[in-house]
PDB file of N, CA and C in Angstrom:
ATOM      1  N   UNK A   1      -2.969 131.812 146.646  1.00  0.00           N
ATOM      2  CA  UNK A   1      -2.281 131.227 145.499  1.00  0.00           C
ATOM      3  C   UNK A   1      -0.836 130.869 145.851  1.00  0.00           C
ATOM      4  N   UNK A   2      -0.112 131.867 146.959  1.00  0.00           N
ATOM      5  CA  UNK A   2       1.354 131.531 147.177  1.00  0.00           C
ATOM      6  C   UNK A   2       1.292 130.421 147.842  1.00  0.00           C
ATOM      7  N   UNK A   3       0.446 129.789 148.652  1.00  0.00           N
ATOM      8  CA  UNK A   3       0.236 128.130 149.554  1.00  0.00           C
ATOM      9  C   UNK A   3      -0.075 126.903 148.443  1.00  0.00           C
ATOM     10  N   UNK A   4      -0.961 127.767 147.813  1.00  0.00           N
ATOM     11  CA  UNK A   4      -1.741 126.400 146.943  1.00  0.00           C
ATOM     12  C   UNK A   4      -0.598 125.714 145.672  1.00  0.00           C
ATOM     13  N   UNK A   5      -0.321 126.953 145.022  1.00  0.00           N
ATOM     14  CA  UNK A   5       0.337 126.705 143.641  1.00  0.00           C
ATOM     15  C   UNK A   5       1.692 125.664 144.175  1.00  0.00           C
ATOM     16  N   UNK A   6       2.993 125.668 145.486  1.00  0.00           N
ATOM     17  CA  UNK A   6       3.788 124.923 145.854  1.00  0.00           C
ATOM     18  C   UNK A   6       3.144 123.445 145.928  1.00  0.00           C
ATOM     19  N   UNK A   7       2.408 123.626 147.148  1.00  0.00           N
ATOM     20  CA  UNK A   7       1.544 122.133 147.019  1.00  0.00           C
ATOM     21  C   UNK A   7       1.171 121.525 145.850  1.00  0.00           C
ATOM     22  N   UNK A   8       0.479 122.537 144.999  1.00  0.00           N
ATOM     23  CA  UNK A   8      -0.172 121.584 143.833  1.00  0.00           C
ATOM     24  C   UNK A   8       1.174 121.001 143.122  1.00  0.00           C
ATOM     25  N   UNK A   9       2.081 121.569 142.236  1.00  0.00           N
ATOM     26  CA  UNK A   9       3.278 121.541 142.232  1.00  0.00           C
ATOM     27  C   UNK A   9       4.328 120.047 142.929  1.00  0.00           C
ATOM     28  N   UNK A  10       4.619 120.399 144.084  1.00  0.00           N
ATOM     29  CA  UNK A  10       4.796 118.798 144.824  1.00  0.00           C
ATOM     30  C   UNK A  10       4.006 117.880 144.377  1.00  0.00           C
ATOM     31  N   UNK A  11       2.736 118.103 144.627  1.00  0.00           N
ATOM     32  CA  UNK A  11       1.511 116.698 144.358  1.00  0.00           C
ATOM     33  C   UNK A  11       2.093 116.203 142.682  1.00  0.00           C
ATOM     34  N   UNK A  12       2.042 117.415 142.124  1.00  0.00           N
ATOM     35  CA  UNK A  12       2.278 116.620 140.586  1.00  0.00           C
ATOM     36  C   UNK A  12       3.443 115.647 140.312  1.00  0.00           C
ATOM     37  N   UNK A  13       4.786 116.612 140.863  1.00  0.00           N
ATOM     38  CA  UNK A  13       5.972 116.290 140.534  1.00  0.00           C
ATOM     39  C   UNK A  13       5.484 114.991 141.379  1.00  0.00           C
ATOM     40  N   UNK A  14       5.456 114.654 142.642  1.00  0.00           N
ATOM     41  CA  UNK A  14       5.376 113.193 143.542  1.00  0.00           C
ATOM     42  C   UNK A  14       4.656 111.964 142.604  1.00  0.00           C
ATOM     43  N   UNK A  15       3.506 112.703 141.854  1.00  0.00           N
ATOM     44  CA  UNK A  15       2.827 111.854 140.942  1.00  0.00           C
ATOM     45  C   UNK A  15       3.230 111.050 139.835  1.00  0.00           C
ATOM     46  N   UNK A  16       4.057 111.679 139.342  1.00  0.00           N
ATOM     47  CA  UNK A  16       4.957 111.455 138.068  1.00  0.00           C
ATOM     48  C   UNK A  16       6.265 110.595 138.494  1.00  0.00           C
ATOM     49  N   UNK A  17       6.608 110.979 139.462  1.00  0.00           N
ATOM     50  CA  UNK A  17       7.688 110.033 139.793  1.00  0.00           C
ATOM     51  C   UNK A  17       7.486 109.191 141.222  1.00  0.00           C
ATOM     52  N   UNK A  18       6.520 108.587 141.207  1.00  0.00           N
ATOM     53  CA  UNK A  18       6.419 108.218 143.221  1.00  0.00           C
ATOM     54  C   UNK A  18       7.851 107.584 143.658  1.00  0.00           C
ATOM     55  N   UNK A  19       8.682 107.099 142.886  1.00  0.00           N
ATOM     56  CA  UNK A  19       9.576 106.630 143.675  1.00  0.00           C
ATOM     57  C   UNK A  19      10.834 107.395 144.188  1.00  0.00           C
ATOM     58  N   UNK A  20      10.376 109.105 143.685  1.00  0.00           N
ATOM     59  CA  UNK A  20      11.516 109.567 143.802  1.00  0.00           C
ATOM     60  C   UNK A  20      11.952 109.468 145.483  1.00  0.00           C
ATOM     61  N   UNK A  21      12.809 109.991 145.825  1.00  0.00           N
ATOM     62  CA  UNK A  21      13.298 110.271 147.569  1.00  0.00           C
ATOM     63  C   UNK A  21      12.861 111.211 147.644  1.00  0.00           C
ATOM     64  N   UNK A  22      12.606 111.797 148.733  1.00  0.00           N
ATOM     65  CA  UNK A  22      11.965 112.693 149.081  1.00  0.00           C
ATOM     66  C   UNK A  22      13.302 113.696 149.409  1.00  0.00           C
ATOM     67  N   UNK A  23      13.562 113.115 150.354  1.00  0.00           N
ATOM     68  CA  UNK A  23      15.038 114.299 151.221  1.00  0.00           C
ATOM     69  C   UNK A  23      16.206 114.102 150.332  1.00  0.00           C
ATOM     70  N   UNK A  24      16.057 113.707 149.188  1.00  0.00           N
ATOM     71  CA  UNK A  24      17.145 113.655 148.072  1.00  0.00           C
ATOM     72  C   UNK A  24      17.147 114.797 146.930  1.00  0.00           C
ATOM     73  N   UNK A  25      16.509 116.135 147.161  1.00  0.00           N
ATOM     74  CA  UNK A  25      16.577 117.029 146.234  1.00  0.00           C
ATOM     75  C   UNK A  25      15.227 117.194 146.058  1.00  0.00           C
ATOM     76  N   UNK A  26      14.614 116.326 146.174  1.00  0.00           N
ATOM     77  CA  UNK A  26      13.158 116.777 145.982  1.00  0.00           C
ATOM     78  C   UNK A  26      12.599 117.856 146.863  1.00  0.00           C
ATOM     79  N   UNK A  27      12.806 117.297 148.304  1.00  0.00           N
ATOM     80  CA  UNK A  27      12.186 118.460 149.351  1.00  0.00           C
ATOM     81  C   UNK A  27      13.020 119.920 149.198  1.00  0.00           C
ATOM     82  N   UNK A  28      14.185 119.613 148.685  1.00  0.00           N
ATOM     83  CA  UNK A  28      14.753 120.808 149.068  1.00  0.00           C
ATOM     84  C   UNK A  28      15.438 121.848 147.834  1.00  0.00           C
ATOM     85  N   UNK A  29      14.364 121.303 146.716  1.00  0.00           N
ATOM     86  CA  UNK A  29      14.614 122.595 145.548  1.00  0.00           C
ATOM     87  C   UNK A  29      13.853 123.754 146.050  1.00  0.00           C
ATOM     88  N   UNK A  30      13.741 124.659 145.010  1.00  0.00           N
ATOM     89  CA  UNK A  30      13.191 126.125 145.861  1.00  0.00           C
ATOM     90  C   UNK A  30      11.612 126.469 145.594  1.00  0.00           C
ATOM     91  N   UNK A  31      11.365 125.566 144.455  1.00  0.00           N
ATOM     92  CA  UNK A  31       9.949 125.604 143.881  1.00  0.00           C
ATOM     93  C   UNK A  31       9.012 125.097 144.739  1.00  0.00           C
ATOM     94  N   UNK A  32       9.993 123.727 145.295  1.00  0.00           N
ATOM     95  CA  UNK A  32       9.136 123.145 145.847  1.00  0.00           C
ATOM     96  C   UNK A  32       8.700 123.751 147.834  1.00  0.00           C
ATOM     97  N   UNK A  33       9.968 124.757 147.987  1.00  0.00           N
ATOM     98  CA  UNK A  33       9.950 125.272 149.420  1.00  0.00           C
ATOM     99  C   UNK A  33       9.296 126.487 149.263  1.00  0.00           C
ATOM    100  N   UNK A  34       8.730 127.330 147.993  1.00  0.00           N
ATOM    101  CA  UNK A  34       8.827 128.850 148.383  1.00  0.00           C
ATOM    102  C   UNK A  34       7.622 129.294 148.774  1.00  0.00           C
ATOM    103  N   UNK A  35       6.377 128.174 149.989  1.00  0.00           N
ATOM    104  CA  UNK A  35       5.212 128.750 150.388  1.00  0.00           C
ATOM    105  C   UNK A  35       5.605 128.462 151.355  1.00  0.00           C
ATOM    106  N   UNK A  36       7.047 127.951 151.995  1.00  0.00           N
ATOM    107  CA  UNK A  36       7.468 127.919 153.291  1.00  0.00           C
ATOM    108  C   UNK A  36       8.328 129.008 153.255  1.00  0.00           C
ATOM    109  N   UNK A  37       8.784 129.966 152.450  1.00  0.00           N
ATOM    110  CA  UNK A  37       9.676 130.831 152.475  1.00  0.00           C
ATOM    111  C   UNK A  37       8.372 132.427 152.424  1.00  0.00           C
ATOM    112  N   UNK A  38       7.769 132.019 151.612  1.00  0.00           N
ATOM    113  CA  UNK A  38       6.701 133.041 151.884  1.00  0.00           C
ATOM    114  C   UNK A  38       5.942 133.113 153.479  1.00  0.00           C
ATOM    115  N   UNK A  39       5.744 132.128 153.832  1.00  0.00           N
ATOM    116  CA  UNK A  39       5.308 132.050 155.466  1.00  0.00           C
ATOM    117  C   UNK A  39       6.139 132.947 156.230  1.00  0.00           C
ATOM    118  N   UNK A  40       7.424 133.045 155.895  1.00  0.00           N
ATOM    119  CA  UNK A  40       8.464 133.117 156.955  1.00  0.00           C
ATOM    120  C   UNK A  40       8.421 134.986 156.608  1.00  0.00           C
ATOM    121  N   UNK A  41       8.359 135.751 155.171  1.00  0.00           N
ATOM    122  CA  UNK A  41       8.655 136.499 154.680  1.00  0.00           C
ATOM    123  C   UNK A  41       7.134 137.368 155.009  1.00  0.00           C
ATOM    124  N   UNK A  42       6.228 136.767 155.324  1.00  0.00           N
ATOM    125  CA  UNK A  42       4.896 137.369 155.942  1.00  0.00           C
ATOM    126  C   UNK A  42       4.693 137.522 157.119  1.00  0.00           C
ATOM    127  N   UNK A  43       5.908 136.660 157.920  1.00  0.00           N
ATOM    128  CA  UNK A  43       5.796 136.401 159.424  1.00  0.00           C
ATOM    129  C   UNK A  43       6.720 137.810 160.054  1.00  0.00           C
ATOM    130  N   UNK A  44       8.086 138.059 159.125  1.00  0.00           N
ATOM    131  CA  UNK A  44       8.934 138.976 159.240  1.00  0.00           C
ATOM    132  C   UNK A  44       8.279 140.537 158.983  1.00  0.00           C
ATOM    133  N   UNK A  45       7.568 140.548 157.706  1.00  0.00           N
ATOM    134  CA  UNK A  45       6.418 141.836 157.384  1.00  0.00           C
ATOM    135  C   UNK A  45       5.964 142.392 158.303  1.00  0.00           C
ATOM    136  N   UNK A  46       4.978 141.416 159.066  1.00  0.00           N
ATOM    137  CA  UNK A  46       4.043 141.716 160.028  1.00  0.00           C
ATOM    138  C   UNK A  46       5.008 142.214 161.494  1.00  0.00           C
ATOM    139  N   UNK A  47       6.641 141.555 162.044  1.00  0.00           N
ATOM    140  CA  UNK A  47       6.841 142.673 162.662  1.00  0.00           C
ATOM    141  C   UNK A  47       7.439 143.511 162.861  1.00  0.00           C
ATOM    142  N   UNK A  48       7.817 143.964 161.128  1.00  0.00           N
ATOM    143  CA  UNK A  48       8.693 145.230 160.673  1.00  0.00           C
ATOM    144  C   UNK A  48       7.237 146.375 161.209  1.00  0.00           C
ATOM    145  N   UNK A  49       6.256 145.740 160.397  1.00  0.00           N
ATOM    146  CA  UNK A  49       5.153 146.717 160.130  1.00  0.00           C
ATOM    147  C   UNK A  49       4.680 147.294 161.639  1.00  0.00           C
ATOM    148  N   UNK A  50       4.180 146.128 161.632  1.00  0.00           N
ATOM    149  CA  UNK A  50       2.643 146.115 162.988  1.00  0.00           C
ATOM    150  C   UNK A  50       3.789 145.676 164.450  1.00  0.00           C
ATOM    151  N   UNK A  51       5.390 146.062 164.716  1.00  0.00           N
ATOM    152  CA  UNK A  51       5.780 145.838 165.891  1.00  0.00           C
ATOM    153  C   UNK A  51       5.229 146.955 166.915  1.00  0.00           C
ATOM    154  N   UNK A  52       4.537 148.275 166.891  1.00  0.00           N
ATOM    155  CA  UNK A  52       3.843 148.384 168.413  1.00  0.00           C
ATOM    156  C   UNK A  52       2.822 148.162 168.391  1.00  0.00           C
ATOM    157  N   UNK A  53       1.875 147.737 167.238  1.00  0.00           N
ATOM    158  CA  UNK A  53       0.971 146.969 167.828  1.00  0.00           C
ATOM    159  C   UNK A  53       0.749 145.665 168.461  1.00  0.00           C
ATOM    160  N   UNK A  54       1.529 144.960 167.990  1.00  0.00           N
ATOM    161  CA  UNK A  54       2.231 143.864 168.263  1.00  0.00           C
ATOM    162  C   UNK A  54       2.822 143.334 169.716  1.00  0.00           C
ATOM    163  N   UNK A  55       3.382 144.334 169.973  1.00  0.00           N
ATOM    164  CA  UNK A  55       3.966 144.770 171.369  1.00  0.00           C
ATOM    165  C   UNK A  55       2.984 145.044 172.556  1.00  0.00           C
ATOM    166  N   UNK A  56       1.946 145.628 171.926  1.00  0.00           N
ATOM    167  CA  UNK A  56       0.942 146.134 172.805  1.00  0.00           C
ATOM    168  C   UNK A  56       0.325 145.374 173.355  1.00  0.00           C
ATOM    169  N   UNK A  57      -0.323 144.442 172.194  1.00  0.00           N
ATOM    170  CA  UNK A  57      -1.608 143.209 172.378  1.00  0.00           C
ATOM    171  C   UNK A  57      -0.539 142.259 173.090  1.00  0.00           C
ATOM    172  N   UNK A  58       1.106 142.024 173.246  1.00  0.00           N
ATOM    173  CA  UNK A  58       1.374 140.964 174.133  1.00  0.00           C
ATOM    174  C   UNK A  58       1.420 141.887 175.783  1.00  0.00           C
ATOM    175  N   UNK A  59       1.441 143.057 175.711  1.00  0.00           N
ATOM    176  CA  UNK A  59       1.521 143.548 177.269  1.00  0.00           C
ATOM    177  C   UNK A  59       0.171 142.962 177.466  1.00  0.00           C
ATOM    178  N   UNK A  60      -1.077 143.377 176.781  1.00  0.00           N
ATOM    179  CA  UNK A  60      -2.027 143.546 177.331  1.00  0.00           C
ATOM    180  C   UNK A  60      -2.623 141.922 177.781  1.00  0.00           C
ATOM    181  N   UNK A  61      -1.756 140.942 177.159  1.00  0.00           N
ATOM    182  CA  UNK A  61      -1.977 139.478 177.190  1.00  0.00           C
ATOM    183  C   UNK A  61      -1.157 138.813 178.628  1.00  0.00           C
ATOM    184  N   UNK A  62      -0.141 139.327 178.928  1.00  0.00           N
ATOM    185  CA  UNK A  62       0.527 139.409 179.883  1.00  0.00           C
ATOM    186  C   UNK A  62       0.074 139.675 181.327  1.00  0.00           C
ATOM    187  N   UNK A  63      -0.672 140.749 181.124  1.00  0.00           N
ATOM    188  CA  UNK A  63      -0.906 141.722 182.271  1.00  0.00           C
ATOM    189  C   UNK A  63      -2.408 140.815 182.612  1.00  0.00           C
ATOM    190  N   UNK A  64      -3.162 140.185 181.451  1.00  0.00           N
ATOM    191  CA  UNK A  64      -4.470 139.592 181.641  1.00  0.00           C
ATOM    192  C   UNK A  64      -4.075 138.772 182.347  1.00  0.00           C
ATOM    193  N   UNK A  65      -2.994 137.631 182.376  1.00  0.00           N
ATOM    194  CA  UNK A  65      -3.104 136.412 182.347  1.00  0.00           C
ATOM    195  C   UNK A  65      -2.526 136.183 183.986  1.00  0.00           C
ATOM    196  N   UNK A  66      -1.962 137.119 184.936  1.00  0.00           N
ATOM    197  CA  UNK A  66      -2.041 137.694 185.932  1.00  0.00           C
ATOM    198  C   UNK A  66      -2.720 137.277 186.890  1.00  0.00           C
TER     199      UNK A  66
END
């Protein structure tokens, strides 16, 4: 729902107004960014959380590739 609901969102607002600009406020309100801010905030999670596992699976990717 945090991917879909931004997109759907853009699609509408773009619909209603096609001529708006894009890089004129449109791209860069927060409604329209916050499943790119959630990406980033799931990307950071994962290596507060899971950093020695994380750590591990790149030794062990490392040491394969050898």
């Amino acid at each position: 729902m945090a991917l879909v609901v931004p997109l759907a969102g853009r699609w509408i607002q773009y619909a209603r107004a096609p001529d708006i600009v894009l890089m004129q406020g449109f791209y860069y309100q927060t409604h329209n960014r916050i499943d790119e801010i959630f990406v980033g905030v799931l990307i950071a999670y994962g290596y507060v959380v899971w950093n020695d596992g994380l750590r591990r699976w790149c030794q062990r990717l490392s040491h394969g590739s050898g």
